[in-house]
N, C-alpha and C. Protein backbone atom coordinates (compact mmCIF):
# COMPACT_ATOMS: atom_id res chain seq x y z
N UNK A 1 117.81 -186.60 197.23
CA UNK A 1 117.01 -185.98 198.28
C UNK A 1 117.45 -186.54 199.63
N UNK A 2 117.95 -185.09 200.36
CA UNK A 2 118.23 -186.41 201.78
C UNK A 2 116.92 -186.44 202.72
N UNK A 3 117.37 -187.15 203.69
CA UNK A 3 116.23 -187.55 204.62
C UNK A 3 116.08 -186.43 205.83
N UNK A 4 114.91 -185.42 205.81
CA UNK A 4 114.82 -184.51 206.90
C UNK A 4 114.23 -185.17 207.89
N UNK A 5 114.89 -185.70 209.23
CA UNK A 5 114.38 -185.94 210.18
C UNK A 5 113.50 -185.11 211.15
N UNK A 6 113.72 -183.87 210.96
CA UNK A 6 112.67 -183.08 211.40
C UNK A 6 111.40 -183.14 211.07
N UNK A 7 111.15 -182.79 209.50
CA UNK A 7 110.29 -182.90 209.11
C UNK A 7 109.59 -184.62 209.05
N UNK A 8 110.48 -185.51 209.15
CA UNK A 8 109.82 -186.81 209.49
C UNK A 8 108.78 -186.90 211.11
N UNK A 9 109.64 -186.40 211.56
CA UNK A 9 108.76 -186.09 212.93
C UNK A 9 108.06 -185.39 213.40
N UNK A 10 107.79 -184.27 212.58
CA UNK A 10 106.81 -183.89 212.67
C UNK A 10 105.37 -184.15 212.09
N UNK A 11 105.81 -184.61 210.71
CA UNK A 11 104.92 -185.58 210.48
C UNK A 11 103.95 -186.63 211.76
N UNK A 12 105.06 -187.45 212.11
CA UNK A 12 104.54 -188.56 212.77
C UNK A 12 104.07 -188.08 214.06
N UNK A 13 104.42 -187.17 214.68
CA UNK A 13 103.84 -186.49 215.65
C UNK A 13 102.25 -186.07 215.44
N UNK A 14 102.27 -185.77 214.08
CA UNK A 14 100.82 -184.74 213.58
C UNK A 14 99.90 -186.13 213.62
N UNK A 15 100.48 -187.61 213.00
CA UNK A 15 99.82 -188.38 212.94
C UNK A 15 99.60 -188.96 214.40
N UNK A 16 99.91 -188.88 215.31
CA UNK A 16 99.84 -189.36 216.60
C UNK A 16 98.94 -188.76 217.13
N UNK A 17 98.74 -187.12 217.45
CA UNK A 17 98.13 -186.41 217.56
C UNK A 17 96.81 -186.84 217.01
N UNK A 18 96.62 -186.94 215.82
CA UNK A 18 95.09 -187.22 214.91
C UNK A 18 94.76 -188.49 215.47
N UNK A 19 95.20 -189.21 215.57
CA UNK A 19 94.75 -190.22 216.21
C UNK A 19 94.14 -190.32 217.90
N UNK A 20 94.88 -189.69 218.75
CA UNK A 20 94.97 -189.64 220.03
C UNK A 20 93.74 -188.44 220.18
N UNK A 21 93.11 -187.70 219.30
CA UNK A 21 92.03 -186.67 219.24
C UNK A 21 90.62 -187.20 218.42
N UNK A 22 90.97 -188.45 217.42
CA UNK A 22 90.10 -189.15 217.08
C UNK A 22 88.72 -189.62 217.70
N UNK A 23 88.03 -189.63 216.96
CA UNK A 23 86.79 -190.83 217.76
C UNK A 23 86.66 -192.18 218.22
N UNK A 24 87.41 -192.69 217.56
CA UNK A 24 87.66 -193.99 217.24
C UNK A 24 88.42 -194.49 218.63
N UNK A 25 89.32 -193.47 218.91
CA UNK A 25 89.98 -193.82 219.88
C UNK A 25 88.96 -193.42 221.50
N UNK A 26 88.10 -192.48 221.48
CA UNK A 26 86.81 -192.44 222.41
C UNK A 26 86.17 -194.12 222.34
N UNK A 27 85.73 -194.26 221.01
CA UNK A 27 84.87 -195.34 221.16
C UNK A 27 85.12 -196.53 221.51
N UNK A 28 86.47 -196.94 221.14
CA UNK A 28 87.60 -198.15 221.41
C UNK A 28 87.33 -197.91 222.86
N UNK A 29 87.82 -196.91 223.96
CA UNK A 29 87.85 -196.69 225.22
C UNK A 29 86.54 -196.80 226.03
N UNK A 30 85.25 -196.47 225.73
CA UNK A 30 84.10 -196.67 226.15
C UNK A 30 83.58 -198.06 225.80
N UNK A 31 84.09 -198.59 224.88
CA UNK A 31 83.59 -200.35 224.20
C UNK A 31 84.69 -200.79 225.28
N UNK A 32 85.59 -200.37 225.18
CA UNK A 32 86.42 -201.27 226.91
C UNK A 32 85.90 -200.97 227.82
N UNK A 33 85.36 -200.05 228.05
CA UNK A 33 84.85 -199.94 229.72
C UNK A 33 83.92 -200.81 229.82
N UNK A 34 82.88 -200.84 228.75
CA UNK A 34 81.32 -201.85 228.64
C UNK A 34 82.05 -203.03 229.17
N UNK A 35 82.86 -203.65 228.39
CA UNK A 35 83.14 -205.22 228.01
C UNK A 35 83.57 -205.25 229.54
N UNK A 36 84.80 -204.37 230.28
CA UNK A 36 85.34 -204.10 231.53
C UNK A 36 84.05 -204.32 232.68
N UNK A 37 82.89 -203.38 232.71
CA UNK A 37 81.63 -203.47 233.44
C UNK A 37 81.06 -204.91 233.54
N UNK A 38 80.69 -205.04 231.82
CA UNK A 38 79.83 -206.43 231.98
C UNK A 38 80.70 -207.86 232.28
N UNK A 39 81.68 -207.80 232.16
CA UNK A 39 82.69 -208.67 232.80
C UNK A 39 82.80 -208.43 234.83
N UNK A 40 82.78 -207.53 235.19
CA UNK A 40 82.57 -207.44 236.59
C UNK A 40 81.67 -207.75 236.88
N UNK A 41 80.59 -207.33 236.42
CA UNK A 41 79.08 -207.76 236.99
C UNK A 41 78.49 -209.13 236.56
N UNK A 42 79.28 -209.52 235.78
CA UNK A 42 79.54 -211.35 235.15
C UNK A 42 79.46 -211.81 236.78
N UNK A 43 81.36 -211.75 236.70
CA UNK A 43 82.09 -211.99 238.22
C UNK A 43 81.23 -211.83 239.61
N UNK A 44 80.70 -210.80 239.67
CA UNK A 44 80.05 -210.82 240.86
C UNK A 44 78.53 -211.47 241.13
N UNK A 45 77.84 -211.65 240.06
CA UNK A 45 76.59 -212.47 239.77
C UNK A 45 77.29 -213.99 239.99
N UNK A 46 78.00 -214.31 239.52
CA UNK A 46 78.99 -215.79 239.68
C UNK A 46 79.26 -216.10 241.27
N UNK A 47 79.27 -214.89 241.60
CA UNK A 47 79.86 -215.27 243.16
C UNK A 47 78.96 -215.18 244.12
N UNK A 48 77.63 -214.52 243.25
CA UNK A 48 76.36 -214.90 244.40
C UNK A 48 75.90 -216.50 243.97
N UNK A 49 75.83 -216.71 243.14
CA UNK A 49 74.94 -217.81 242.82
C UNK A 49 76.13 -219.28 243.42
N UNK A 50 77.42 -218.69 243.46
CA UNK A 50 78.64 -219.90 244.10
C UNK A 50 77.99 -219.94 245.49
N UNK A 51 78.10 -218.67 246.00
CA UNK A 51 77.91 -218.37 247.58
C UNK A 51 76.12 -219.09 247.91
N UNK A 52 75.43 -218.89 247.06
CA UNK A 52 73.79 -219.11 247.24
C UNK A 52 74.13 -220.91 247.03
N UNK A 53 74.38 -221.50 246.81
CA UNK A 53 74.95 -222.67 245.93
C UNK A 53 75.43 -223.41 247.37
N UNK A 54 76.42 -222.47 247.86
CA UNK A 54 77.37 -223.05 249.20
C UNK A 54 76.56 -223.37 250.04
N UNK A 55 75.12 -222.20 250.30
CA UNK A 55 74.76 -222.38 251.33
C UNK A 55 73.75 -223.31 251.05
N UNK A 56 72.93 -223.44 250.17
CA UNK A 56 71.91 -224.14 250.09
C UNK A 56 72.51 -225.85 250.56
N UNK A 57 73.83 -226.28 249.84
CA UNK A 57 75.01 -227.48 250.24
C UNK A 57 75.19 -227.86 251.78
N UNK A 58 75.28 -227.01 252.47
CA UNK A 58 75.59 -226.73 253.89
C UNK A 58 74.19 -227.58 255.26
């Protein structure tokens, strides 16, 4: 049997596709944005309480 490279790639295309239309790949992307958000608003709560911190020092 030889090896149809066409049909290999289309394969792997179909599987790329299923994936890239998946849920999984929505939910992965919205669970990054959270972690992305609550990590900024970490950062910026950090930099009031540095800044509140500075001044109270002063």
């Amino acid at each position: 049997m030889a090896f149809n490279f066409d049909e290999m790639k289309d394969k792997v295309s179909k599987g790329i596709d299923s994936v890239k239309n998946s849920d999984a790949v929505d939910k992965a992307k919205k669970a990054t944005d959270d972690v992305h958000k609550k990590v900024s608003d970490g950062l910026n709560e950090a930099g009031k309480k540095v800044d509140e911190f500075r001044g109270k020092k002063d």
